[in-house]
C-alpha atoms as a PDB file:
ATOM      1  CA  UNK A   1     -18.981 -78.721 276.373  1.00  0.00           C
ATOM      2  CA  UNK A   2     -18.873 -75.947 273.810  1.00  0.00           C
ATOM      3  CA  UNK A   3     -21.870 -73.253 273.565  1.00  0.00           C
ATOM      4  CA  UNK A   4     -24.409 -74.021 271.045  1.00  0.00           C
ATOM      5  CA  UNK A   5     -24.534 -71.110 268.614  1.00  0.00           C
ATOM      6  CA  UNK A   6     -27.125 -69.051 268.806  1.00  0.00           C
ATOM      7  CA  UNK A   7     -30.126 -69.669 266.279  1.00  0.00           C
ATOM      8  CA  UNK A   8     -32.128 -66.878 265.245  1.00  0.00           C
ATOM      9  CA  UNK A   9     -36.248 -67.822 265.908  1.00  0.00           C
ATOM     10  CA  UNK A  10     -38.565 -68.682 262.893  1.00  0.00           C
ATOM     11  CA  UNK A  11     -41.601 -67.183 261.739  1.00  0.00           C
ATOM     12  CA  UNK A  12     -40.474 -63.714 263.441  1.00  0.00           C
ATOM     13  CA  UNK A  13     -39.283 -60.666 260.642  1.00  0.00           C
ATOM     14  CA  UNK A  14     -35.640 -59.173 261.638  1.00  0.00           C
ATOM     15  CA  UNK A  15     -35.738 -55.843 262.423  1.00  0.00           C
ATOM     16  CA  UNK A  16     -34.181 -54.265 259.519  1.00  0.00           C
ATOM     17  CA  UNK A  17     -37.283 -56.160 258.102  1.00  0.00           C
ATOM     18  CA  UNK A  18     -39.790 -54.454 260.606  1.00  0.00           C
ATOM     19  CA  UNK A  19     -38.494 -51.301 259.766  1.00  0.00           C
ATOM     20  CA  UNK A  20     -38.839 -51.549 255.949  1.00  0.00           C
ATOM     21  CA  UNK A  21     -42.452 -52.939 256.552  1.00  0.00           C
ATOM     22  CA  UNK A  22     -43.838 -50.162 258.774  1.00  0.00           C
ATOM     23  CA  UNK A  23     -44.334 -47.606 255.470  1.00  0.00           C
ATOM     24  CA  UNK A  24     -46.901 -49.916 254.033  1.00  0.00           C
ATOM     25  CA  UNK A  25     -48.448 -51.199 257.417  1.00  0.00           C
ATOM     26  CA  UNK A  26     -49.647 -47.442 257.358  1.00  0.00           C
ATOM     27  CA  UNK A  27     -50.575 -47.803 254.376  1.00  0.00           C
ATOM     28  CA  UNK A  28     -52.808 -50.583 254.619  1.00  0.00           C
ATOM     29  CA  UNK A  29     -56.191 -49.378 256.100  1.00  0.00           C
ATOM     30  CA  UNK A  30     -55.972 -46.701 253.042  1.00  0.00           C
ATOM     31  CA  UNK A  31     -55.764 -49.488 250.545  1.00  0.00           C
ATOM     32  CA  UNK A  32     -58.129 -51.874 251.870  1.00  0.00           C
ATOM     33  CA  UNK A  33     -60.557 -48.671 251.975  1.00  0.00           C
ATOM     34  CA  UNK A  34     -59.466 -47.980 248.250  1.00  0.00           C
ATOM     35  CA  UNK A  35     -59.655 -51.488 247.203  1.00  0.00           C
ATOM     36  CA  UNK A  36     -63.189 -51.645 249.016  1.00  0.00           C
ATOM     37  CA  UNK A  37     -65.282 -48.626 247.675  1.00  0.00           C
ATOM     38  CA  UNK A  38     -63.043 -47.949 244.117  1.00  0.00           C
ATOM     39  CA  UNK A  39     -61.546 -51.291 243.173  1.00  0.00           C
ATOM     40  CA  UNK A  40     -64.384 -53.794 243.915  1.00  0.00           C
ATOM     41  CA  UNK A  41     -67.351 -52.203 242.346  1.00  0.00           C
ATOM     42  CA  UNK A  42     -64.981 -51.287 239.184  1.00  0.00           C
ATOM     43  CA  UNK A  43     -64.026 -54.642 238.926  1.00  0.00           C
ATOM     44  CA  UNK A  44     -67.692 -55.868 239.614  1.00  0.00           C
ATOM     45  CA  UNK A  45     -68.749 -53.404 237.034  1.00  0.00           C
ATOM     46  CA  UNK A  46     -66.470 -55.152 234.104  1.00  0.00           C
ATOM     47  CA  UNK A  47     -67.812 -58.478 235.498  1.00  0.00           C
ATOM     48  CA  UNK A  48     -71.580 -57.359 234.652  1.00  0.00           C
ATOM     49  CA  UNK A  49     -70.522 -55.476 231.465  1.00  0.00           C
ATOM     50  CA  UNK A  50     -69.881 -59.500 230.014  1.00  0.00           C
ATOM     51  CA  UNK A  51     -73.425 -60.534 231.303  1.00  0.00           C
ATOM     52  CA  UNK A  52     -77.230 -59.923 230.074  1.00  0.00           C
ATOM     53  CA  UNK A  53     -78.958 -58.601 232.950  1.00  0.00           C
ATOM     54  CA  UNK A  54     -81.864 -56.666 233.663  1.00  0.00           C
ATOM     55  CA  UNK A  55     -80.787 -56.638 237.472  1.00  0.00           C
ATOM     56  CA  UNK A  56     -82.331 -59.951 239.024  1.00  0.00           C
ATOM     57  CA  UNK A  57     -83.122 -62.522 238.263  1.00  0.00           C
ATOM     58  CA  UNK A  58     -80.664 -64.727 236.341  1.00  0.00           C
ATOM     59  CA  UNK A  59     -77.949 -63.569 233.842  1.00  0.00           C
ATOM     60  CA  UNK A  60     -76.679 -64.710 230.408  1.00  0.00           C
ATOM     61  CA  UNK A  61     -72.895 -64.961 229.750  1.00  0.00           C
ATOM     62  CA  UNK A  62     -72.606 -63.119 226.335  1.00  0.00           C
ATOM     63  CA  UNK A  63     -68.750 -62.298 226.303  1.00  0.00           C
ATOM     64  CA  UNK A  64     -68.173 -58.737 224.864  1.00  0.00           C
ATOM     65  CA  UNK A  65     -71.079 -58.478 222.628  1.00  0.00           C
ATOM     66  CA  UNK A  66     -72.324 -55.534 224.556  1.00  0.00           C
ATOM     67  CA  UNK A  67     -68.829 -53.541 223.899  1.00  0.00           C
ATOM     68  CA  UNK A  68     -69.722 -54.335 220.525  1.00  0.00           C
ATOM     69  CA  UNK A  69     -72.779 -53.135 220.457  1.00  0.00           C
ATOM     70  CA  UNK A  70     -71.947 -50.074 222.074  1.00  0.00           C
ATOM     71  CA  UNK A  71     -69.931 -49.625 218.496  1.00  0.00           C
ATOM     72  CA  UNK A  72     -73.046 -49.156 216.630  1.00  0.00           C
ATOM     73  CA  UNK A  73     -75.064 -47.388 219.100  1.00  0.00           C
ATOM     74  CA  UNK A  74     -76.097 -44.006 217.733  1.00  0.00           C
ATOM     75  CA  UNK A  75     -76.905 -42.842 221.057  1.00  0.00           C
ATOM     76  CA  UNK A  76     -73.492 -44.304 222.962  1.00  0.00           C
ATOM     77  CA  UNK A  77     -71.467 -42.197 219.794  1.00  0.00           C
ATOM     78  CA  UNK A  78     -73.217 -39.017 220.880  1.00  0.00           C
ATOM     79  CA  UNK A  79     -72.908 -39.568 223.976  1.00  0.00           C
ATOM     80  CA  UNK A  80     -69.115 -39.638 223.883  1.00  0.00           C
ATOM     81  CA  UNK A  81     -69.310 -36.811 221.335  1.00  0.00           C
ATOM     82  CA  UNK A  82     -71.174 -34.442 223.544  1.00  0.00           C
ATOM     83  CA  UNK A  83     -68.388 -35.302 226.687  1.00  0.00           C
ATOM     84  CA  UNK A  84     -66.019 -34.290 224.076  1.00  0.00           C
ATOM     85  CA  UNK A  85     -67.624 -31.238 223.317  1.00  0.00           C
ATOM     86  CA  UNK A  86     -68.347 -30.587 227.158  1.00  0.00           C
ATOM     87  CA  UNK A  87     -64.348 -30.653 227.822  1.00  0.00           C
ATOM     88  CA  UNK A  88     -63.829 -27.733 225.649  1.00  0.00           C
ATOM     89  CA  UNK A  89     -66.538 -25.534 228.390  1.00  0.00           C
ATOM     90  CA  UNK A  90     -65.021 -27.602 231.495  1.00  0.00           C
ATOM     91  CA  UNK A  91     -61.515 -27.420 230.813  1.00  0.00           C
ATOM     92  CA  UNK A  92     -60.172 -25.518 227.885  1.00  0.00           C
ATOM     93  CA  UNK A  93     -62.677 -22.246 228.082  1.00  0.00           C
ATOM     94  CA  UNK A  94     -62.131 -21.748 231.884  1.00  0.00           C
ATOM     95  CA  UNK A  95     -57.971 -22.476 231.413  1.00  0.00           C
ATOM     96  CA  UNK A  96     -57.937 -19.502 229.809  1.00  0.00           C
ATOM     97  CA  UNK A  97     -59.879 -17.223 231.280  1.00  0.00           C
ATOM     98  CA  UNK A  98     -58.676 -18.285 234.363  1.00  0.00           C
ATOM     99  CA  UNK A  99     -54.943 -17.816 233.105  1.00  0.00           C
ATOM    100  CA  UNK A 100     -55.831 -14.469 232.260  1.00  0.00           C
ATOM    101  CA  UNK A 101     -57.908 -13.080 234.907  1.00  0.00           C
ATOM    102  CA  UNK A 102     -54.862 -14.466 237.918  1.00  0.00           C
ATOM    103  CA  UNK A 103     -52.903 -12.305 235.281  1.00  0.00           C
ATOM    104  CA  UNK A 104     -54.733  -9.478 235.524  1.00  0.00           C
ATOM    105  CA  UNK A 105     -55.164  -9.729 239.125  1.00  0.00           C
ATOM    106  CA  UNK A 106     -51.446 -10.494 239.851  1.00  0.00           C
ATOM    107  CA  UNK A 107     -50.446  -7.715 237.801  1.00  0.00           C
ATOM    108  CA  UNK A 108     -52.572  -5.033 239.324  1.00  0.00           C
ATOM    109  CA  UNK A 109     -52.883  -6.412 243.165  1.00  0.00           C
ATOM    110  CA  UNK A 110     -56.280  -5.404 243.531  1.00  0.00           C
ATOM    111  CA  UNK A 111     -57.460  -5.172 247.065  1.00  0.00           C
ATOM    112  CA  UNK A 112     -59.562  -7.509 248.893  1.00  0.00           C
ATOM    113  CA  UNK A 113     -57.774 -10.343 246.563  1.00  0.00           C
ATOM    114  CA  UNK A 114     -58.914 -13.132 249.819  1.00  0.00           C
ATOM    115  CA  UNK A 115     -62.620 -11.969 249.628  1.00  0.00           C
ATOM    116  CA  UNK A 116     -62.653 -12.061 245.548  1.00  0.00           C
ATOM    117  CA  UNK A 117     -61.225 -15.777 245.671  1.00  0.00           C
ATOM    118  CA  UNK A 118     -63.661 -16.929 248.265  1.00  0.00           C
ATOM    119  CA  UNK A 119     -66.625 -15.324 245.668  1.00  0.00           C
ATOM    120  CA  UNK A 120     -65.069 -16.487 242.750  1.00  0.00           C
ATOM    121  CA  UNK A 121     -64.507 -20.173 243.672  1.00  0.00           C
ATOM    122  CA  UNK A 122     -68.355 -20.040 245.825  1.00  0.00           C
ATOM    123  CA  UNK A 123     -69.720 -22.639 242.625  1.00  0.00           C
ATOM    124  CA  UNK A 124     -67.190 -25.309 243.731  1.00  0.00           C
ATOM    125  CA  UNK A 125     -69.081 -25.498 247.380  1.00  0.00           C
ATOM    126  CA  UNK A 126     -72.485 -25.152 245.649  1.00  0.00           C
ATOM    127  CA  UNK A 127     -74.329 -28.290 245.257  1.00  0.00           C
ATOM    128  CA  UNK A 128     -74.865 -29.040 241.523  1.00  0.00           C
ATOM    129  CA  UNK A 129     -78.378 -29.663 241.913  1.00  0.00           C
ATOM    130  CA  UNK A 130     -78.812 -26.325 243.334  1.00  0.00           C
ATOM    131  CA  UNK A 131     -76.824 -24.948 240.573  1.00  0.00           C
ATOM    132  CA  UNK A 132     -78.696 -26.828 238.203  1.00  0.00           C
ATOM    133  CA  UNK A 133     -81.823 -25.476 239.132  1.00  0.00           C
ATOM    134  CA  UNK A 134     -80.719 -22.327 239.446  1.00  0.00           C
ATOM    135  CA  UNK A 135     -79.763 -22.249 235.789  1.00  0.00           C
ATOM    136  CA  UNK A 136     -82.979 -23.670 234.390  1.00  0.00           C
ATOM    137  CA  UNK A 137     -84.546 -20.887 235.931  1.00  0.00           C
ATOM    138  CA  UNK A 138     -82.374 -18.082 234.098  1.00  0.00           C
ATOM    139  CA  UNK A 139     -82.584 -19.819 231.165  1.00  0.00           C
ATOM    140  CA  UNK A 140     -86.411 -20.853 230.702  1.00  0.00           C
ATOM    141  CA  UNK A 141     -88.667 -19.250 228.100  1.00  0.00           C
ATOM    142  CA  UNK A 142     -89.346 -16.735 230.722  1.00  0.00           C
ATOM    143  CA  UNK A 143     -86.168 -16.270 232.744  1.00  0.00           C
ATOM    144  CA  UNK A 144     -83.632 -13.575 233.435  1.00  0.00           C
ATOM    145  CA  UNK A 145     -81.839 -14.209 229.998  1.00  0.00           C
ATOM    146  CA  UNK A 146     -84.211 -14.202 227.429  1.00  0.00           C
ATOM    147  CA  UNK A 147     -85.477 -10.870 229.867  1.00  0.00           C
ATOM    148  CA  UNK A 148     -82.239  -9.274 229.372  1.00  0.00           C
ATOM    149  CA  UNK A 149     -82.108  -9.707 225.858  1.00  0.00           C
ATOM    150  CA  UNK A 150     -85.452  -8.166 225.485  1.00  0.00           C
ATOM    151  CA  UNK A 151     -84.179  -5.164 227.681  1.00  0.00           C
ATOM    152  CA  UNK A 152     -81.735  -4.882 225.342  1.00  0.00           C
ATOM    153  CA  UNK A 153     -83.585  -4.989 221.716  1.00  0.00           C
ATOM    154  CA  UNK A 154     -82.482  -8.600 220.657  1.00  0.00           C
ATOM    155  CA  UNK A 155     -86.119 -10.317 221.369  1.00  0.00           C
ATOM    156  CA  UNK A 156     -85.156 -12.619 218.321  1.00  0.00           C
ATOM    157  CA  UNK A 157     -82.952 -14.217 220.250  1.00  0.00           C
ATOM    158  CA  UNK A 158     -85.391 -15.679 223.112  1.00  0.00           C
ATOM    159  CA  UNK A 159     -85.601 -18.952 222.917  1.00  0.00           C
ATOM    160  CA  UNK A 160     -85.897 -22.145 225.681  1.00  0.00           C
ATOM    161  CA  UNK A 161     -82.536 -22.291 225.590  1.00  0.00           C
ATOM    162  CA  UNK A 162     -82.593 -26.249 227.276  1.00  0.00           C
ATOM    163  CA  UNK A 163     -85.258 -27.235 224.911  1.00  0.00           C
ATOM    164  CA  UNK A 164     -83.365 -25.792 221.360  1.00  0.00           C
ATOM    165  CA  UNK A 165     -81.324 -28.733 220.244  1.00  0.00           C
ATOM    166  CA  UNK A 166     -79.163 -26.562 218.942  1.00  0.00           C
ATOM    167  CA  UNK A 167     -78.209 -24.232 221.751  1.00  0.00           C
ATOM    168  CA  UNK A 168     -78.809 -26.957 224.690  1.00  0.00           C
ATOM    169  CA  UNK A 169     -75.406 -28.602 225.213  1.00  0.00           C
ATOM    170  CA  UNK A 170     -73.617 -25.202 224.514  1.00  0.00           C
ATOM    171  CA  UNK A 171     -75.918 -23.800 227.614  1.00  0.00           C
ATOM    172  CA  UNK A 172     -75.100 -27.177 229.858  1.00  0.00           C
ATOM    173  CA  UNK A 173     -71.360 -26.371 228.897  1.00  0.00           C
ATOM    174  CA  UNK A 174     -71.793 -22.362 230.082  1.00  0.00           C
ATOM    175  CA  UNK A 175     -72.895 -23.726 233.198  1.00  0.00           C
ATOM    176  CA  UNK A 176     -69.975 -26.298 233.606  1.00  0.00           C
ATOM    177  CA  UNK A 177     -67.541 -22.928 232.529  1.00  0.00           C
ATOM    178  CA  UNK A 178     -68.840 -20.777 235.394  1.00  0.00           C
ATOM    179  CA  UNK A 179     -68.666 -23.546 238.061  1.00  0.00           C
ATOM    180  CA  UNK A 180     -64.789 -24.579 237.065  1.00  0.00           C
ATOM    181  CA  UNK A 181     -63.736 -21.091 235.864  1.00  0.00           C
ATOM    182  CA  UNK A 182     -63.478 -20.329 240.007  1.00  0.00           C
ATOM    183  CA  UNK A 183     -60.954 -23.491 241.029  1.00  0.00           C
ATOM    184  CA  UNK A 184     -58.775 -22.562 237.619  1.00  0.00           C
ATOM    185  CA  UNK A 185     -58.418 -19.112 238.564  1.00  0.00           C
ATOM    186  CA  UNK A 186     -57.701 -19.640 241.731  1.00  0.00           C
ATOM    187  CA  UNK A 187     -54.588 -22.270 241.234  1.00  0.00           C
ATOM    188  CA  UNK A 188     -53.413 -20.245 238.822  1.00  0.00           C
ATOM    189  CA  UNK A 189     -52.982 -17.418 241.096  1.00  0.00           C
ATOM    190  CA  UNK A 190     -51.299 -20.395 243.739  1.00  0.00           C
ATOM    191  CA  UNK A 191     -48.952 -20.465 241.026  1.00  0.00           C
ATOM    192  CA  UNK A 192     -48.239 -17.060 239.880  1.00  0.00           C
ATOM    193  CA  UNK A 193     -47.906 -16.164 243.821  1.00  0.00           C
ATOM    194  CA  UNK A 194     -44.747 -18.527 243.841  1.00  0.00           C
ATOM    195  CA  UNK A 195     -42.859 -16.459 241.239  1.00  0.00           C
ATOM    196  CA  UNK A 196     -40.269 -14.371 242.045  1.00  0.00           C
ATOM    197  CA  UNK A 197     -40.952 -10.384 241.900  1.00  0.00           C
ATOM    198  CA  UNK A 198     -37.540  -9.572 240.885  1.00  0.00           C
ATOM    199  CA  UNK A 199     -38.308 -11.684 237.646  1.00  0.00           C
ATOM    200  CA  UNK A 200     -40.978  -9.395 236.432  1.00  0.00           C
ATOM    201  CA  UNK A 201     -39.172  -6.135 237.839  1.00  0.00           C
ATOM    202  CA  UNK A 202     -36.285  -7.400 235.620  1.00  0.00           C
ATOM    203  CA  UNK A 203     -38.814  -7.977 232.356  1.00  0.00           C
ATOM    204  CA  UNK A 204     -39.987  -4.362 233.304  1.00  0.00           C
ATOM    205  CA  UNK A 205     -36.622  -2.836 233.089  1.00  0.00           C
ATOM    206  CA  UNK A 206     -35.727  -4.623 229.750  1.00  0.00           C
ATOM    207  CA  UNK A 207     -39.371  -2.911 228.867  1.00  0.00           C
ATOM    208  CA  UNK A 208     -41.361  -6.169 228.602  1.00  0.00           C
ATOM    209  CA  UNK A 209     -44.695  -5.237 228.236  1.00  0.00           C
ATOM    210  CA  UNK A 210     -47.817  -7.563 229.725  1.00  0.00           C
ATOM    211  CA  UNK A 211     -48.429  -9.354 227.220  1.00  0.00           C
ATOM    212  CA  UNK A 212     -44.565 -10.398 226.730  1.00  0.00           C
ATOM    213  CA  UNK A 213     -44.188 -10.967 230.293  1.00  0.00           C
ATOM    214  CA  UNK A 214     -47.265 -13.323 230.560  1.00  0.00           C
ATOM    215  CA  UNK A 215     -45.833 -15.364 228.069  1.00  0.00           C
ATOM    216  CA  UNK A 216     -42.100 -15.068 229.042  1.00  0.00           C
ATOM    217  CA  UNK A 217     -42.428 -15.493 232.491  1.00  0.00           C
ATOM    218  CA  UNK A 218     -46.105 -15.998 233.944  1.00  0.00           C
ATOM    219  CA  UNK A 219     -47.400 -18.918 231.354  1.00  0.00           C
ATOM    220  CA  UNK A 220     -44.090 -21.250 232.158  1.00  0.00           C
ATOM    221  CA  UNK A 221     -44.049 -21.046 235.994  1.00  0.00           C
ATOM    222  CA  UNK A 222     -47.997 -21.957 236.330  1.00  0.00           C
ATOM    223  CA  UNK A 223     -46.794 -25.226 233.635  1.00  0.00           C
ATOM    224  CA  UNK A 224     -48.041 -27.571 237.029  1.00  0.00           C
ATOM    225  CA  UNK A 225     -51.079 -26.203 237.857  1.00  0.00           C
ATOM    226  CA  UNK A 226     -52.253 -25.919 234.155  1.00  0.00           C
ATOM    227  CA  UNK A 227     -51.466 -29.687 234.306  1.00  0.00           C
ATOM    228  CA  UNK A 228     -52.975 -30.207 237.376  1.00  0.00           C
ATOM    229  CA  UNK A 229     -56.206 -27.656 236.357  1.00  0.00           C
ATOM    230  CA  UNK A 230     -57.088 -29.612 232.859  1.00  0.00           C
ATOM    231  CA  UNK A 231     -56.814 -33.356 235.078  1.00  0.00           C
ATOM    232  CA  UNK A 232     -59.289 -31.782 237.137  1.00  0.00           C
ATOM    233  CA  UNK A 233     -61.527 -30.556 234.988  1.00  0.00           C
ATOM    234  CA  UNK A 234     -61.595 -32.935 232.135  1.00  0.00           C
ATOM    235  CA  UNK A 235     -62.759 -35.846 234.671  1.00  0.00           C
ATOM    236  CA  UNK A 236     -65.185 -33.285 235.970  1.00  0.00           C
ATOM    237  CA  UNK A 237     -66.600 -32.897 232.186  1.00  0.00           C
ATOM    238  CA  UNK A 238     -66.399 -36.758 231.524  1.00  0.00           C
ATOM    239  CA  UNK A 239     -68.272 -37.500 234.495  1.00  0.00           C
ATOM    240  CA  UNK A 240     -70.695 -34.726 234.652  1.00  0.00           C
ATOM    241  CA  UNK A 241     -74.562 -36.486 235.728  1.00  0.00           C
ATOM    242  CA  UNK A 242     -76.543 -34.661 238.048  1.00  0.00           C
ATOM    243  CA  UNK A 243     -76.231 -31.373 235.457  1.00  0.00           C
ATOM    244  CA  UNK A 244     -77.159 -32.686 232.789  1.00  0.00           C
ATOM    245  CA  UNK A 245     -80.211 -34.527 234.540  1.00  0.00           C
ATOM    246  CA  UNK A 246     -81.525 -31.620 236.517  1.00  0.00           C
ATOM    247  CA  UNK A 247     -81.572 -29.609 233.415  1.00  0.00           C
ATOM    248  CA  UNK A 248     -82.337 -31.675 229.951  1.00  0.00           C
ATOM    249  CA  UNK A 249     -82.182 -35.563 231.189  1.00  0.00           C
ATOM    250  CA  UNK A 250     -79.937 -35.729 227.985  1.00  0.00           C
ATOM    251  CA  UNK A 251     -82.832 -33.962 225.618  1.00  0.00           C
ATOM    252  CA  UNK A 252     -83.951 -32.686 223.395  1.00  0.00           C
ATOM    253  CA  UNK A 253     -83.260 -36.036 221.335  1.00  0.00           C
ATOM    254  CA  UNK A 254     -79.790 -36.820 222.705  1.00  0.00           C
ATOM    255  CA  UNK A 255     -78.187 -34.044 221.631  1.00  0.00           C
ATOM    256  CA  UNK A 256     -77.040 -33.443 225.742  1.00  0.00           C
ATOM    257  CA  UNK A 257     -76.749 -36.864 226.438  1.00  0.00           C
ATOM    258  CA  UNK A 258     -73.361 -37.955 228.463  1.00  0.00           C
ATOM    259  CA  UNK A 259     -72.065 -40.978 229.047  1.00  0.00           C
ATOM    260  CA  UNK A 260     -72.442 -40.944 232.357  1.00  0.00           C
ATOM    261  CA  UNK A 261     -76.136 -40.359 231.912  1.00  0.00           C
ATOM    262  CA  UNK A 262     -76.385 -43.107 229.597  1.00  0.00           C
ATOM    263  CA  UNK A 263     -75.048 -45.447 232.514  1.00  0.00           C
ATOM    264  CA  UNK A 264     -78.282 -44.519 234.501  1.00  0.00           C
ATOM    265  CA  UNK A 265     -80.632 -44.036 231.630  1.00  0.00           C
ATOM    266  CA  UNK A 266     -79.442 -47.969 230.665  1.00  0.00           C
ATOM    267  CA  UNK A 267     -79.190 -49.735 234.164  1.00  0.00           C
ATOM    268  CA  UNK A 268     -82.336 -48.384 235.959  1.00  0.00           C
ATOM    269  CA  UNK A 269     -84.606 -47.070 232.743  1.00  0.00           C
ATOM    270  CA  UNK A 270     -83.757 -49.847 230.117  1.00  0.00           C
ATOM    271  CA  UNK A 271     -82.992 -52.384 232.901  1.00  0.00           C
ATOM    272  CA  UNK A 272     -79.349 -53.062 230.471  1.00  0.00           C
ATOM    273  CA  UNK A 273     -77.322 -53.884 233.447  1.00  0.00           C
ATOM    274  CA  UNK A 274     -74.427 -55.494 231.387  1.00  0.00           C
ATOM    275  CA  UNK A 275     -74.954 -52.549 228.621  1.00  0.00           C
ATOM    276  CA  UNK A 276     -75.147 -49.790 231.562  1.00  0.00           C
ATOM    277  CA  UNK A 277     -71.683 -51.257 232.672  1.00  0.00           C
ATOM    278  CA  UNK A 278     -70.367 -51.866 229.359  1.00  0.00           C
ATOM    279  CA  UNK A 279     -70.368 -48.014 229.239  1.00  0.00           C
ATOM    280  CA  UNK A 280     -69.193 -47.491 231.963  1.00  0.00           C
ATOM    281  CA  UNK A 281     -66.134 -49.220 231.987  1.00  0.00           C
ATOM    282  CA  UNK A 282     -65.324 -47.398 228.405  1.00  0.00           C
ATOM    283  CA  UNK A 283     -66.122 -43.772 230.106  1.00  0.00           C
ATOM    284  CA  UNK A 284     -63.259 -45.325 232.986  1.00  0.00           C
ATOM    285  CA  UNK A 285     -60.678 -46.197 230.068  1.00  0.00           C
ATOM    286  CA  UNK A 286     -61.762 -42.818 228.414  1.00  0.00           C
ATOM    287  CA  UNK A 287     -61.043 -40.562 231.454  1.00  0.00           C
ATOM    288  CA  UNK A 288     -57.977 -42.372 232.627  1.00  0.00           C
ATOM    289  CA  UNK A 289     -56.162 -42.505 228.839  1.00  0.00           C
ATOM    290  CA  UNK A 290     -56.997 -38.593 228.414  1.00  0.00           C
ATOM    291  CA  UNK A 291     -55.358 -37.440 232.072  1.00  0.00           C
ATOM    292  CA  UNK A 292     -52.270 -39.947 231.471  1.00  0.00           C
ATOM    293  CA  UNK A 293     -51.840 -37.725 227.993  1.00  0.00           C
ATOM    294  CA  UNK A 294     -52.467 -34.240 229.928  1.00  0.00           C
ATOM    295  CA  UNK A 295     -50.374 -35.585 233.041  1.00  0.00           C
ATOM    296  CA  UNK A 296     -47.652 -36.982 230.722  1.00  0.00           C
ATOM    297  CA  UNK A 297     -47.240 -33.993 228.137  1.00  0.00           C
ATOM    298  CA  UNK A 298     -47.477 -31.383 231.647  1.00  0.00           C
ATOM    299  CA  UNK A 299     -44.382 -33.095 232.814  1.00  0.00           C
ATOM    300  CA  UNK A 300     -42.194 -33.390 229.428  1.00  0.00           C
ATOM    301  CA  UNK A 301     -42.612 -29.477 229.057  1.00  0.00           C
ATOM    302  CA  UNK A 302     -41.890 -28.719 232.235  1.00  0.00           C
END
């Protein structure tokens, strides 16, 4: 009797297929943590954004009337106004100091450059809160600033600068600059360590000045980390809460009110669950279509 040919067994992978499995069997416990603690309550959130709810009790289905109510909502438009405002002190302010300060300190090799870094990114380990206060203490009626200025001979100045609608936001967004100014500077000096020395020894001996050789050489070779820099600190302006509500709780008016402040001032003040999360879903679209346009327009120039 001839053999039977062999048969290969069901319901058991090959194990070429095994082996192109294995990547994403590691990968597994990250995304079921990912899709447990980031995916879930986002898409939870967008459920409850199409509901009336004050947070128990029962709910009315009301489609997207509170996206469109959000339209007209003075207090939603300067809420998304201020954020906007806020990204120029988060982001663009402490780009470029940071860009030139690593410049400076690249250029010169001052000594002690590990203990400088460790002082000059401290506000990233610093609690907010603790910042927060910190801040409403030097700027009160009675606090360090308005005391310096009166040192100085410019008592007109004084003022509460948190309760002066028209210096408050600018004094959240000084705040936000010294806390980011630190992680800026220091990636940009991750990057500028990576150039070559023989490329600015070169500039030197053509008789490139600083200036020239920041621009020539320095400004194209940190393109990444500027990229990387602005991500980080435009979500860290969009999604700014506990400053702004240690120090004004979005006051005077709303003229420091953020959206993510509005989230909590709607779901657990107002009791607007589905208006809360209405917001909140736009501040998600908001951040993630303004770091796609930073992350995309980083990598065509580079």
């Amino acid at each position: 009797m001839a053999p039977r040919p062999a048969t290969r067994r069901r319901g058991r992978p090959s194990a070429v297929a095994r082996s192109a499995l294995t990547p994403y069997l590691f990968l597994l416990p990250a995304l079921l943590v990912y899709g447990a603690f980031s995916l879930y309550p986002l898409v939870r959130a967008a459920q409850f954004s199409l509901f009336e709810w004050k947070g128990f009790g029962s709910s009315t289905f009301v489609g997207l009337r509170n996206y469109l109510d959000l339209v007209a909502d003075e207090d939603f438009r300067a809420a998304i106004g201020n954020a906007l405002v806020l990204i120029a002190f988060y982001a663009v302010i402490p780009l470029a100091i940071g860009l030139v300060l690593a410049a400076i300190l690249r250029r010169g090799q001052v000594r002690g450059m590990g203990f400088f870094r460790t002082v000059v990114f401290l506000p990233q380990v610093i609690a907010l809160v603790v910042v927060a206060v910190a801040w409403r203490q030097i700027y009160a009626p009675t606090g360090l600033l308005n005391d310096l200025l009166r040192v100085v001979g410019l008592e007109s100045l004084t003022r509460g600068w948190l309760g002066d609608p028209g210096t408050a936001l600018a004094a959240v967004g000084f705040i936000g600059t010294w806390v980011e100014m630190g992680l800026v500077m220091l990636l940009m000096l991750s990057g500028m360590s990576r150039i070559p020395a023989e490329l600015f020894e070169a500039a030197r001996l053509d008789g490139a000045g600083a200036v020239r050789e920041f621009f020539a050489i320095t400004l194209p070779a940190v393109r990444g980390e500027i990229s990387v820099a602005l991500v980080l600190t435009i979500i860290a302006a969009l999604k700014t809460f506990d400053l702004v509500y240690m120090t004004t709780s979005g006051g005077p008016g709303n003229t420091t009110t953020v959206p993510s402040f509005e989230v909590y001032f709607r779901a657990f003040e107002l009791r607007e669950v589905g208006s809360a999360s209405a917001v909140a879903i736009v501040l998600t679209l908001l951040i993630f279509a303004i770091n796609v346009g930073v992350t995309r327009i980083g990598e065509r120039e580079a």
